[in-house]
N, C-alpha and C. Protein backbone atom coordinates (compact mmCIF):
# COMPACT_ATOMS: atom_id res chain seq x y z
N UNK A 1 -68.03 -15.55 37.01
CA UNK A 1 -67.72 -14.51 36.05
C UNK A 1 -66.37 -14.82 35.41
N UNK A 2 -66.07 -14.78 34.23
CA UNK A 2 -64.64 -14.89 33.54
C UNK A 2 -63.97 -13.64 33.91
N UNK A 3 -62.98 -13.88 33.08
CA UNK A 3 -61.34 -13.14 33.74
C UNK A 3 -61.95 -11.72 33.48
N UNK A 4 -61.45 -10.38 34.05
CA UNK A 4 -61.94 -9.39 33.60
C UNK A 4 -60.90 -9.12 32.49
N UNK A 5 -61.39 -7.98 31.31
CA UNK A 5 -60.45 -7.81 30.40
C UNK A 5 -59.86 -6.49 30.33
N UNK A 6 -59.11 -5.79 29.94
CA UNK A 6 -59.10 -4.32 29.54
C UNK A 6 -59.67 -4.09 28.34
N UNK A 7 -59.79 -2.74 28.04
CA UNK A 7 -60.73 -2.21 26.45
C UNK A 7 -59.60 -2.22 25.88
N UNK A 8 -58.32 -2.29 25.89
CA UNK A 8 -57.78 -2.60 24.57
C UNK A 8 -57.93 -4.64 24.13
N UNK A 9 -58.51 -5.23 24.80
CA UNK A 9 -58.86 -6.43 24.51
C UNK A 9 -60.65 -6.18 23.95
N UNK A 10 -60.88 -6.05 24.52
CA UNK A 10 -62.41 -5.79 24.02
C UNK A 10 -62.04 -4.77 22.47
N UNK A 11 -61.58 -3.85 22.36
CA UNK A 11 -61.48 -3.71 20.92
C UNK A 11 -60.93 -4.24 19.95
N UNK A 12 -60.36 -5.12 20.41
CA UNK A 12 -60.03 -6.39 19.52
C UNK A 12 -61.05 -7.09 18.57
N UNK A 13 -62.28 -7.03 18.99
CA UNK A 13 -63.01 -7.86 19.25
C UNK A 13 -64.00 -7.29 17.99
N UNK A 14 -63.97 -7.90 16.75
CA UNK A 14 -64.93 -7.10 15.68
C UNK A 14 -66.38 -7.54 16.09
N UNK A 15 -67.48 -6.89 15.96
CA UNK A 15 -68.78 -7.89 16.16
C UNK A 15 -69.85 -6.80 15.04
N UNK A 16 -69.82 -7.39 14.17
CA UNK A 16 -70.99 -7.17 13.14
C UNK A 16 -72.56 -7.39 12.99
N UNK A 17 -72.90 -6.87 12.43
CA UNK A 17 -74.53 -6.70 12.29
C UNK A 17 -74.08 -7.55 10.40
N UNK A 18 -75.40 -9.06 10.24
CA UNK A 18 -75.28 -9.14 9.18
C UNK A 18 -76.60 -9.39 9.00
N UNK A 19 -76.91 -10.22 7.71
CA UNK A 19 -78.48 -11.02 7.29
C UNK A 19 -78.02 -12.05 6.94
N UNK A 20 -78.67 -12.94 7.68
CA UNK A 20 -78.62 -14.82 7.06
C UNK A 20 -78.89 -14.80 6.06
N UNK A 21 -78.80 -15.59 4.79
CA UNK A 21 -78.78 -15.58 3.70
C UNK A 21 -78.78 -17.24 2.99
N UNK A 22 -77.98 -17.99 3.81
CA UNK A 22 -78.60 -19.37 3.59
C UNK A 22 -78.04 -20.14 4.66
N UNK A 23 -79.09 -21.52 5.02
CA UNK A 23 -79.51 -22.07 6.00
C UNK A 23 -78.97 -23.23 5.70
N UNK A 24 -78.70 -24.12 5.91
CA UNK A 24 -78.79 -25.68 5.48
C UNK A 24 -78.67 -26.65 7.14
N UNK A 25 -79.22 -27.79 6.44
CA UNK A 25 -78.71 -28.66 7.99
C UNK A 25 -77.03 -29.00 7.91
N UNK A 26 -76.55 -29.76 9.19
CA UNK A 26 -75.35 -29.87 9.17
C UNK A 26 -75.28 -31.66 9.74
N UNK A 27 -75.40 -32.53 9.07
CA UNK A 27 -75.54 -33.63 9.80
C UNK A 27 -74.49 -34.57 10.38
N UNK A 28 -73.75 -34.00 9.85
CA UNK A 28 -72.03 -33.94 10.63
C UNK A 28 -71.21 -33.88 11.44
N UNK A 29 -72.26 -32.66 11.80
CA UNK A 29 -72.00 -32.00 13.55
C UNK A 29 -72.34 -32.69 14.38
N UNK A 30 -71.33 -32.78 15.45
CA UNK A 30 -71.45 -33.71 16.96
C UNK A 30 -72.89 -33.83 17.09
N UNK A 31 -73.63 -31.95 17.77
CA UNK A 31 -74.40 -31.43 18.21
C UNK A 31 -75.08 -31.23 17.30
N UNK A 32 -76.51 -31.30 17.03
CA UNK A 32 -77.40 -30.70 16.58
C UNK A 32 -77.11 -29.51 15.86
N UNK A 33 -77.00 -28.67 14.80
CA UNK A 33 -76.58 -27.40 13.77
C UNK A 33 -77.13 -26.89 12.94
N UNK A 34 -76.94 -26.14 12.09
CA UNK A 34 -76.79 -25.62 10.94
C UNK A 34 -75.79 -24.93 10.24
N UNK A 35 -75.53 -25.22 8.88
CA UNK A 35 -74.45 -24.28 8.29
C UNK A 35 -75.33 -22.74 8.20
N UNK A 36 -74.47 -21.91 8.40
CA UNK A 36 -75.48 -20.80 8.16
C UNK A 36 -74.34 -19.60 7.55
N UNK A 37 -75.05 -18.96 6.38
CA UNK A 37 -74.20 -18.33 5.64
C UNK A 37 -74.86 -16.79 5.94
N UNK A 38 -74.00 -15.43 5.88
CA UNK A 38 -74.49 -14.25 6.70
C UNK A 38 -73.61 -13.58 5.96
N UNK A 39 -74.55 -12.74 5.28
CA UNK A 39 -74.05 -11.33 4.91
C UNK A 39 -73.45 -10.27 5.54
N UNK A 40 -72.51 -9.72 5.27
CA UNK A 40 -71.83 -8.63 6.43
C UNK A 40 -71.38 -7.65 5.58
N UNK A 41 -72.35 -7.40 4.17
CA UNK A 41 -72.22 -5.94 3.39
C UNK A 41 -70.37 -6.04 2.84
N UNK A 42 -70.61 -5.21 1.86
CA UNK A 42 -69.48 -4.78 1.39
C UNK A 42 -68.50 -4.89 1.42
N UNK A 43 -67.73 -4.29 2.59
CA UNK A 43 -66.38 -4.53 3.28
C UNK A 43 -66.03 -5.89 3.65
N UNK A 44 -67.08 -6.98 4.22
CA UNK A 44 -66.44 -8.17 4.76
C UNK A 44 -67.53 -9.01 3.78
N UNK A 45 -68.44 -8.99 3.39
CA UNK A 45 -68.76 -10.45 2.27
C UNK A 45 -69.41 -11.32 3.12
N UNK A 46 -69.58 -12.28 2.37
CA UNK A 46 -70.34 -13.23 3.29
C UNK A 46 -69.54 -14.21 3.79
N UNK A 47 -70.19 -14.72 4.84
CA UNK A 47 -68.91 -15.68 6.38
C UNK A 47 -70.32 -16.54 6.51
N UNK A 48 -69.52 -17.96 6.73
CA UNK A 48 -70.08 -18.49 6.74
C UNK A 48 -69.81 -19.42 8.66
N UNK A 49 -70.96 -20.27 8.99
CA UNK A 49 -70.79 -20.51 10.39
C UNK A 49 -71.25 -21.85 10.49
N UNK A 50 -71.00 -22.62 11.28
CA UNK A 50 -72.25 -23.63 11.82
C UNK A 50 -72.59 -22.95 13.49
N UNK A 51 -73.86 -23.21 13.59
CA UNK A 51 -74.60 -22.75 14.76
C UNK A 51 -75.78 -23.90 15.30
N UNK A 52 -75.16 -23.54 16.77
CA UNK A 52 -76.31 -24.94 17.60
C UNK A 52 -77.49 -24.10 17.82
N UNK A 53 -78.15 -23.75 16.72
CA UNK A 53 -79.26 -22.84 16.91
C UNK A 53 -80.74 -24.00 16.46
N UNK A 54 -80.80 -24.83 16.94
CA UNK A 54 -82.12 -25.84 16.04
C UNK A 54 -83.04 -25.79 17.11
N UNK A 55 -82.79 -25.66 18.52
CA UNK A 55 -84.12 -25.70 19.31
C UNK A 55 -85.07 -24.75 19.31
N UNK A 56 -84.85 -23.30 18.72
CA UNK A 56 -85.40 -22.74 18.82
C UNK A 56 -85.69 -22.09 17.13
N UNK A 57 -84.83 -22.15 16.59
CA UNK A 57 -84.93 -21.78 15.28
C UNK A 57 -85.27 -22.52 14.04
N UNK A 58 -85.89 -22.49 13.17
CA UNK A 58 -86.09 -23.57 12.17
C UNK A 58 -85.36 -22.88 10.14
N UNK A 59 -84.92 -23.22 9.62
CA UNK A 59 -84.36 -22.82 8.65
C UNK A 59 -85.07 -21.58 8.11
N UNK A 60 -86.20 -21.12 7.77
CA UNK A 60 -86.87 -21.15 7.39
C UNK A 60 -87.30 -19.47 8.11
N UNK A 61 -87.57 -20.18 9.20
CA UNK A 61 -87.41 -18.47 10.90
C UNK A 61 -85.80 -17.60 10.27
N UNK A 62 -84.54 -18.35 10.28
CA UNK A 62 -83.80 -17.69 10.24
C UNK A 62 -83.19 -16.59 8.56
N UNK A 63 -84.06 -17.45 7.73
CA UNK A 63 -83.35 -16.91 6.48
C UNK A 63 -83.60 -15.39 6.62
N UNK A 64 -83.14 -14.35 6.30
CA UNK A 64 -83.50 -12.88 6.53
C UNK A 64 -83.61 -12.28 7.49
N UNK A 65 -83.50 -12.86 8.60
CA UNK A 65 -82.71 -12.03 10.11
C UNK A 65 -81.69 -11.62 10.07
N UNK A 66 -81.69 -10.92 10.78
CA UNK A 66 -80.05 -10.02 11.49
C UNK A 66 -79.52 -10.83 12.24
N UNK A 67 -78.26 -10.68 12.69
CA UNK A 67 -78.05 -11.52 13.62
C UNK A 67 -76.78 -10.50 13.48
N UNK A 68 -76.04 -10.85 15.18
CA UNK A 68 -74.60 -10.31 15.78
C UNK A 68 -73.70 -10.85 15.56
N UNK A 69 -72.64 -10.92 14.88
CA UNK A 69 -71.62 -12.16 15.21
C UNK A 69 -69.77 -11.31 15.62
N UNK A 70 -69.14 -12.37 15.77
CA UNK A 70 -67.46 -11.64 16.02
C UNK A 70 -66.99 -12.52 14.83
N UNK A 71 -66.92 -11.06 14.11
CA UNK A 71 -65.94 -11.58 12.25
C UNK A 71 -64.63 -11.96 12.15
N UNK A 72 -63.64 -11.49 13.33
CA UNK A 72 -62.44 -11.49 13.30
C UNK A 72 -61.84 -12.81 13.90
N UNK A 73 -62.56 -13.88 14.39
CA UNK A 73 -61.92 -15.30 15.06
C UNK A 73 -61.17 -15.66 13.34
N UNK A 74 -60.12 -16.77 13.91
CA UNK A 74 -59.38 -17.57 12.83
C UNK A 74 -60.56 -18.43 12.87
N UNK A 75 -60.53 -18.98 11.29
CA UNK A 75 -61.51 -20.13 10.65
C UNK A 75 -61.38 -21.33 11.57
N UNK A 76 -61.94 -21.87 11.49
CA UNK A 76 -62.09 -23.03 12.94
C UNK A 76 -62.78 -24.19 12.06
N UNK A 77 -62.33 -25.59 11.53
CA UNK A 77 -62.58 -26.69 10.98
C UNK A 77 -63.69 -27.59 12.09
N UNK A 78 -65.34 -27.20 11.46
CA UNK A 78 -66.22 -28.01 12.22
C UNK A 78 -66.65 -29.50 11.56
N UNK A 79 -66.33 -30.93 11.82
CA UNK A 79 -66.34 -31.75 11.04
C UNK A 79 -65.86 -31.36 9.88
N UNK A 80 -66.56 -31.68 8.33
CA UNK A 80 -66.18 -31.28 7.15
C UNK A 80 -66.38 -29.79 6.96
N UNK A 81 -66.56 -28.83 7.70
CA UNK A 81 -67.22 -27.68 7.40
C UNK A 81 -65.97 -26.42 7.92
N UNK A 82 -65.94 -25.46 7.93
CA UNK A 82 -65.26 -24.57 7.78
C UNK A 82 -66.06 -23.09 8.06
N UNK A 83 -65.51 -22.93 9.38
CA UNK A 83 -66.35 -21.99 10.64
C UNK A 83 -65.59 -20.47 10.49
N UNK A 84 -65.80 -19.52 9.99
CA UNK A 84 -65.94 -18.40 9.82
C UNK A 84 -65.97 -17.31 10.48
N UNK A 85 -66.64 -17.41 11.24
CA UNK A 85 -67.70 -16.34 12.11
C UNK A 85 -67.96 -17.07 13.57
N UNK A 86 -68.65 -16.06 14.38
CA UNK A 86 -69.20 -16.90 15.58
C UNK A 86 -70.26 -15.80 15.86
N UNK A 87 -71.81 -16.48 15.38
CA UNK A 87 -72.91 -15.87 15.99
C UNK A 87 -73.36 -15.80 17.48
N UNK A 88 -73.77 -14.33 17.92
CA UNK A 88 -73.59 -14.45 19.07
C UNK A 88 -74.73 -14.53 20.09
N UNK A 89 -75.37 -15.02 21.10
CA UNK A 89 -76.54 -15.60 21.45
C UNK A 89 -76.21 -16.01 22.80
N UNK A 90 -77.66 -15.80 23.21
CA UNK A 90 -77.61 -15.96 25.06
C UNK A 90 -78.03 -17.63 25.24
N UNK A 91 -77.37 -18.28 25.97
CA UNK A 91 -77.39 -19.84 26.15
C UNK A 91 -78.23 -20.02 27.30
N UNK A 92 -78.71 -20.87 27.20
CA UNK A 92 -79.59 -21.37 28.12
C UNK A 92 -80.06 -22.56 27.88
N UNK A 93 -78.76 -23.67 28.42
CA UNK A 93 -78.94 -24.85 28.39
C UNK A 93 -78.32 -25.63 26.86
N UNK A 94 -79.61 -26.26 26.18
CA UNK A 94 -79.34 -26.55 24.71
C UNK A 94 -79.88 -25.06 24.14
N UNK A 95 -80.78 -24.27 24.32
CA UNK A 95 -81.46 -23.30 23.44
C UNK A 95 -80.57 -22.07 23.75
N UNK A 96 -80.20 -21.53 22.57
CA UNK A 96 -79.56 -20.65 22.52
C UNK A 96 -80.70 -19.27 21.56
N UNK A 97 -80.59 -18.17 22.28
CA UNK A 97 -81.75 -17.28 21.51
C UNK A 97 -80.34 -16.03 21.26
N UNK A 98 -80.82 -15.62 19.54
CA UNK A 98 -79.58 -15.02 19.12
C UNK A 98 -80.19 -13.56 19.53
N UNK A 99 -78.91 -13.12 19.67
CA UNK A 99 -78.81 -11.38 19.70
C UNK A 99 -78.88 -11.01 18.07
N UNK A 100 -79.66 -9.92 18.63
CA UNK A 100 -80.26 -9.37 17.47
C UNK A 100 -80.76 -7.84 17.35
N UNK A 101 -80.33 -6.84 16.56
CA UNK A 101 -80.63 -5.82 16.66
C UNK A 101 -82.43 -5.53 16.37
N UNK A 102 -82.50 -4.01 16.94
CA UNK A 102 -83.74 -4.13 17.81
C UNK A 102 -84.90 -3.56 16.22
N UNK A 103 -83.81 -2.87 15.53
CA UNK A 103 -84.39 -2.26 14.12
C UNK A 103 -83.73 -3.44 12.64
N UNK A 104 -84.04 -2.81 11.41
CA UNK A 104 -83.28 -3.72 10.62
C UNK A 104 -82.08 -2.35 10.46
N UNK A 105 -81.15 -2.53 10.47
CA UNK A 105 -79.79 -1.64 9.97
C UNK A 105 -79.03 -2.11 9.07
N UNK A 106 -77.62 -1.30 8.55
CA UNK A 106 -77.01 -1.71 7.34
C UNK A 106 -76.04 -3.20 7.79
N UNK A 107 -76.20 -3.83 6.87
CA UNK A 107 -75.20 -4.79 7.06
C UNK A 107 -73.65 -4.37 6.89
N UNK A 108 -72.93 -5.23 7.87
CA UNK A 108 -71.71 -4.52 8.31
C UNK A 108 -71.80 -3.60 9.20
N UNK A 109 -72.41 -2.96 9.85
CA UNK A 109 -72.17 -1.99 10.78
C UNK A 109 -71.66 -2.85 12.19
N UNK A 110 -70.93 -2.00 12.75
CA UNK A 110 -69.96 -2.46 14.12
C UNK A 110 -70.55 -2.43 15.18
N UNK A 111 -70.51 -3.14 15.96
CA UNK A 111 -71.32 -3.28 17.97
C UNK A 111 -69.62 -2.54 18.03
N UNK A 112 -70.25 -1.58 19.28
CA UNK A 112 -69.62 -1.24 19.87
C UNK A 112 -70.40 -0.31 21.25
């Protein structure tokens, strides 16, 4: 188990509801990827990510899903690419299966 935290660390912690919006490969990346671009409504715009999401997902599955991510990390330089966001997803191994709300809801709305 990692370190435990207090809730003033956990509210630190933005995590949004968005919609993928565009897909591309990333052939750049160490690991297996995609650039993946995600709507997060109004207030925050679209953020863009790379994600080791290819074993289970295909471009195509993901365009127009929801997906969870934490909006508030500093931009993070992946190869030539420029990391945004961090979608968030249960690992298991190489396959990672994303969290995902259970209805469609507004983009931008907050996990909490």
């Amino acid at each position: 188990m990692a370190e435990t935290i207090n809730w003033q660390d956990f509210a630190k912690i933005d995590m949004r509801v968005g919609t993928i919006v565009e897909v591309n490969d990333f052939p750049e990346a160490r690991n297996p990827a995609y650039q993946v671009h995600i709507d997060f409504g109004e207030e925050i715009g679209i953020k863009k990510t790379s994600a080791q999401i290819t074993t289970l997902y295909t471009k195509e599955k993901l365009l127009g899903t929801q997906v969870v991510a934490v909006v508030n990390f500093p931009k993070k330089q992946i190869a030539n690419f420029m990391s945004e966001c961090l979608i968030l997803g249960a690992v298991n191994g190489k396959d990672v299966v994303l969290l995902q709300p259970e209805a469609t809801v507004a983009n931008g709305l907050k996990i909490s």
